[in-house]
Protein backbone atom coordinates (compact mmCIF):
# COMPACT_ATOMS: atom_id res chain seq x y z
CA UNK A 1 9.74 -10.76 19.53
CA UNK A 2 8.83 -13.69 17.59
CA UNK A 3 12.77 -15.91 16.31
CA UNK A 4 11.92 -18.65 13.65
CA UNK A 5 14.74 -20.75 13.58
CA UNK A 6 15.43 -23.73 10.80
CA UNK A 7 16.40 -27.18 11.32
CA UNK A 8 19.93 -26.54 12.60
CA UNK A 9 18.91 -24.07 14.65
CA UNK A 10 19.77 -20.64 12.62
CA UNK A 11 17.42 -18.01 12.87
CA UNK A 12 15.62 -17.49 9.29
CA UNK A 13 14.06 -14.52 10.67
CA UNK A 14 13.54 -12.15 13.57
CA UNK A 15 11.09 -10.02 13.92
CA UNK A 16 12.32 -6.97 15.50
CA UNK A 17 11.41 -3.99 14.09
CA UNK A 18 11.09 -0.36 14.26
CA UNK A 19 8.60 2.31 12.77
CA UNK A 20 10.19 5.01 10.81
CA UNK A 21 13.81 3.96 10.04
CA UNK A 22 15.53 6.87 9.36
CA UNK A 23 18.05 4.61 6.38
CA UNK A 24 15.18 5.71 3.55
CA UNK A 25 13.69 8.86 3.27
CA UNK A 26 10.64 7.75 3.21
CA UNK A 27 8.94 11.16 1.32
CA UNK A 28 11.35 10.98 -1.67
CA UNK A 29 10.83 7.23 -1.75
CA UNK A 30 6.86 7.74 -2.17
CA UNK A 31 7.38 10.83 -5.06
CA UNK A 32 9.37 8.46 -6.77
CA UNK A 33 6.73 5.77 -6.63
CA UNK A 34 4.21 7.88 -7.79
CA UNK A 35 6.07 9.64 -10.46
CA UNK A 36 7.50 5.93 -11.83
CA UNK A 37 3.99 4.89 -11.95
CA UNK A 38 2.18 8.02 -13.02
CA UNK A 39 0.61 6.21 -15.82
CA UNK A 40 -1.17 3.61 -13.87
CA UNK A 41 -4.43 3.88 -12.23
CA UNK A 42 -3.44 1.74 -9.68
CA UNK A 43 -0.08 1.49 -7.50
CA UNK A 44 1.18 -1.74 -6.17
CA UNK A 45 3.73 -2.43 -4.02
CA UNK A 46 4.56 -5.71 -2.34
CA UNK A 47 6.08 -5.76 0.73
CA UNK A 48 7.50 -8.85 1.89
CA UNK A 49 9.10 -9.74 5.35
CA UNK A 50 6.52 -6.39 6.83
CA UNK A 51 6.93 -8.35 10.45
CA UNK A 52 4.68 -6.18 12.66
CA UNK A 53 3.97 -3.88 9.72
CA UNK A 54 5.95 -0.97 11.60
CA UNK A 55 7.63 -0.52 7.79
CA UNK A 56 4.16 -0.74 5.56
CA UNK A 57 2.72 2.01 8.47
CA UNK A 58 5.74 4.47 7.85
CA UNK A 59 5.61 4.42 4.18
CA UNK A 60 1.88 5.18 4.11
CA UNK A 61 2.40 7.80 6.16
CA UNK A 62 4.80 9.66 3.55
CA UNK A 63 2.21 8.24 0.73
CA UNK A 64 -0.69 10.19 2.79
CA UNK A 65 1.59 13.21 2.55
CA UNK A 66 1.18 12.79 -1.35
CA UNK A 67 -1.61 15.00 -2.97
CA UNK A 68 -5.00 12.80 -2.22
CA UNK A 69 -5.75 12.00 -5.73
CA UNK A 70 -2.29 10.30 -5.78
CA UNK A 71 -2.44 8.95 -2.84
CA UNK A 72 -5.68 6.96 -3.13
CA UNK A 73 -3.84 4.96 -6.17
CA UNK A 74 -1.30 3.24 -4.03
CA UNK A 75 -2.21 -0.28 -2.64
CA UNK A 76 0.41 -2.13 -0.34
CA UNK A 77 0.28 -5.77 -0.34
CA UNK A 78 2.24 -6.81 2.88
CA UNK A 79 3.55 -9.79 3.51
CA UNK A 80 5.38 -12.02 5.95
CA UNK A 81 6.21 -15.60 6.87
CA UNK A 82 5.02 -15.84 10.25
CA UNK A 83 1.01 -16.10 11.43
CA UNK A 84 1.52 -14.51 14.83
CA UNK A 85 3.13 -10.99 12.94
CA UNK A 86 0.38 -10.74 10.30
CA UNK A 87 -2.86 -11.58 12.70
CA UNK A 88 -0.77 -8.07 15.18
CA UNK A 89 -0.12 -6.26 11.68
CA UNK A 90 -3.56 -7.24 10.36
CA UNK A 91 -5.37 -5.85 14.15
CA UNK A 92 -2.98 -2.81 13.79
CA UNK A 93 -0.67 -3.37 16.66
CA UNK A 94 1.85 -1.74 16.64
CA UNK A 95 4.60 -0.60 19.83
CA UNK A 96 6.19 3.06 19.75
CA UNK A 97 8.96 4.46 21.29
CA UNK A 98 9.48 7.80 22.32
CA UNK A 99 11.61 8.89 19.12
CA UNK A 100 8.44 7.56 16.94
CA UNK A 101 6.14 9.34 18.82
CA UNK A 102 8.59 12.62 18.88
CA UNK A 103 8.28 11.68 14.97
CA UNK A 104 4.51 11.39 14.55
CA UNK A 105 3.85 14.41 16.75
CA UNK A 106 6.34 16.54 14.75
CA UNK A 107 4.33 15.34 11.16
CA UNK A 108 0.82 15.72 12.84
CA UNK A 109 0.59 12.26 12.70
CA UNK A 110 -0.34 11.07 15.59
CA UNK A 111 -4.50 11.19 14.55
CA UNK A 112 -3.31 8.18 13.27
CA UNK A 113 -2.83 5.97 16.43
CA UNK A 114 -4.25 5.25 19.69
CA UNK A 115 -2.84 4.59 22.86
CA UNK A 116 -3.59 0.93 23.48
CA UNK A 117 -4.19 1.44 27.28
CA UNK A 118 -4.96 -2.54 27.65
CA UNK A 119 -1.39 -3.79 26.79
CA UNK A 120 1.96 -3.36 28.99
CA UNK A 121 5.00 -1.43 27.94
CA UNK A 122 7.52 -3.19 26.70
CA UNK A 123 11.30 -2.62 27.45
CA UNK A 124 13.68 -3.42 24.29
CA UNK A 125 17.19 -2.38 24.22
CA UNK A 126 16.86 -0.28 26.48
CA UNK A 127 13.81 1.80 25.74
CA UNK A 128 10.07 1.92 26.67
CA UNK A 129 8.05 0.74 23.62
CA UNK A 130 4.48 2.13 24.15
CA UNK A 131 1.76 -0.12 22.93
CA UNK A 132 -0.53 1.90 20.51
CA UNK A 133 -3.41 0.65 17.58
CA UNK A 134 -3.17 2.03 14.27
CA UNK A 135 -6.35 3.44 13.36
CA UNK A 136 -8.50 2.56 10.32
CA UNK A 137 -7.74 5.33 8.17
CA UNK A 138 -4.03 4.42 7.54
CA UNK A 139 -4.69 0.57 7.24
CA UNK A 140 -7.45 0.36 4.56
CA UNK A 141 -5.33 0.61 1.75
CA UNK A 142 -3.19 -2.38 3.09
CA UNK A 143 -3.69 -6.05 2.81
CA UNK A 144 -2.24 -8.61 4.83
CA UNK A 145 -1.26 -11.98 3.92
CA UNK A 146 1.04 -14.40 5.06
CA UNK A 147 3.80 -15.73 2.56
CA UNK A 148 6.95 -16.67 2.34
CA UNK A 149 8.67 -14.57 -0.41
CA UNK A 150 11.19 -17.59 -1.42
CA UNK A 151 7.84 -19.34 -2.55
CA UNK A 152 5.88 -16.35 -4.44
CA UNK A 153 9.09 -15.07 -6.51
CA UNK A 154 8.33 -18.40 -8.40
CA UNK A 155 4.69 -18.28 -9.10
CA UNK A 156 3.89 -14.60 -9.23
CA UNK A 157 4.31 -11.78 -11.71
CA UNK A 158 5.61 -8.51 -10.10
CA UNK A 159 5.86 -6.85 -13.82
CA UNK A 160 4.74 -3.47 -13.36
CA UNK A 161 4.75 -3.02 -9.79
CA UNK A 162 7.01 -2.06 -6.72
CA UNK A 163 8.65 -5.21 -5.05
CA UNK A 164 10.14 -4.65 -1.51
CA UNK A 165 12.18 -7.39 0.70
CA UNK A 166 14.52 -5.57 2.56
CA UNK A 167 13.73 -7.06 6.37
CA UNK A 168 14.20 -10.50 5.43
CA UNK A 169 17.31 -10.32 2.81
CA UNK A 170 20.05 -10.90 5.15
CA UNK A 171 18.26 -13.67 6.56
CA UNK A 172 18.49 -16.15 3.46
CA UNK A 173 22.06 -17.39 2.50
CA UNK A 174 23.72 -16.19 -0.38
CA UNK A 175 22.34 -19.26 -1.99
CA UNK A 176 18.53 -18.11 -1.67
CA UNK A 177 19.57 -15.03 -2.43
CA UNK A 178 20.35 -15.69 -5.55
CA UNK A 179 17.49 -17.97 -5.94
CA UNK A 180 15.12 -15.42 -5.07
CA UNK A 181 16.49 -12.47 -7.68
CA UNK A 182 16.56 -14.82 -10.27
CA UNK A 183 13.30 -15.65 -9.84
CA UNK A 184 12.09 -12.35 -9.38
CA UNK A 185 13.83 -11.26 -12.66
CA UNK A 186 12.06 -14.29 -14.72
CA UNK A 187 8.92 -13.46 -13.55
CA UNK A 188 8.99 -9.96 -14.15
């Protein structure tokens, strides 16, 4: 995986990721979306730092498990710093391990993804990650950008939406940190 690194050599990101972390639960998280913004035809939530977009996949899974009519309101705006991660997020790459799949399969999810029989397994930690493409029906409510979220806390108004940066937080110093929920909490 991709390791951008500033000029004195500290990593200002990584991008290893994994599909359905198991820290959020990611139903509850989507009924509390929809019943914050109940009220609003439309549901955004930014997602910054979305790396392979392993995170934006597993929360529209638990948004598809929503009643339709609610579901069709959310729109995910994902985000991240590097090219390379948005061009694999944007053509749905995605790599699985056997717990995801275990996952998917248990959910009926797995009408989501195909096997992507032209790339190689890749060995991480340990563990086979299977090389699948995320079909169109769970990607068209997502768009793709890249952007560095240090940059669009100054310039863009989150007010009335769902703001995410959770894969990139540790990354910035305490200094940016700050910087960056400050920001956010001006231009809100």
């Amino acid at each position: 995986r991709e390791h951008i690194v500033n000029s004195a050599g500290k990593a200002i990101n990584c991008h290893y990721t994994n599909f359905n972390r198991t820290d959020i639960n990611w139903s509850k998280f989507a009924e509390f979306i929809a019943q914050r913004f109940a009220n609003k035809p439309e549901i955004k939530i930014n997602l910054f730092g979305c790396s392979d977009g392993s995170e934006v996949y597993t929360l529209m899974l638990a948004i598809k498990s929503l009643p339709q009519k609610i579901a069709e309101k959310f729109k995910i705006f994902a985000s991240d710093i590097s090219e390379k991660m948005i061009m694999t997020a944007k053509n749905g790459e995605i790599l699985l391990h056997d717990n995801d799949i275990a996952f998917l399969e248990k959910n009926n999810a797995m009408e989501f993804f195909a096997e992507d029989a032209k790339s190689d397994i890749k060995i991480m930690r340990g563990e086979n990650f299977y090389p699948h493409i995320v079909k169109e029906d769970l990607r068209k409510n997502i768009e793709y950008s890249t952007k560095d979220v240090r940059k669009a806390v100054e310039s863009e108004n989150f007010s009335g939406e769902v703001f995410m940066f959770r894969n990139g937080w540790t990354y910035n110093t305490l200094e940016e940190q700050d910087k960056i929920a400050k920001n956010l909490n001006k231009n809100c």
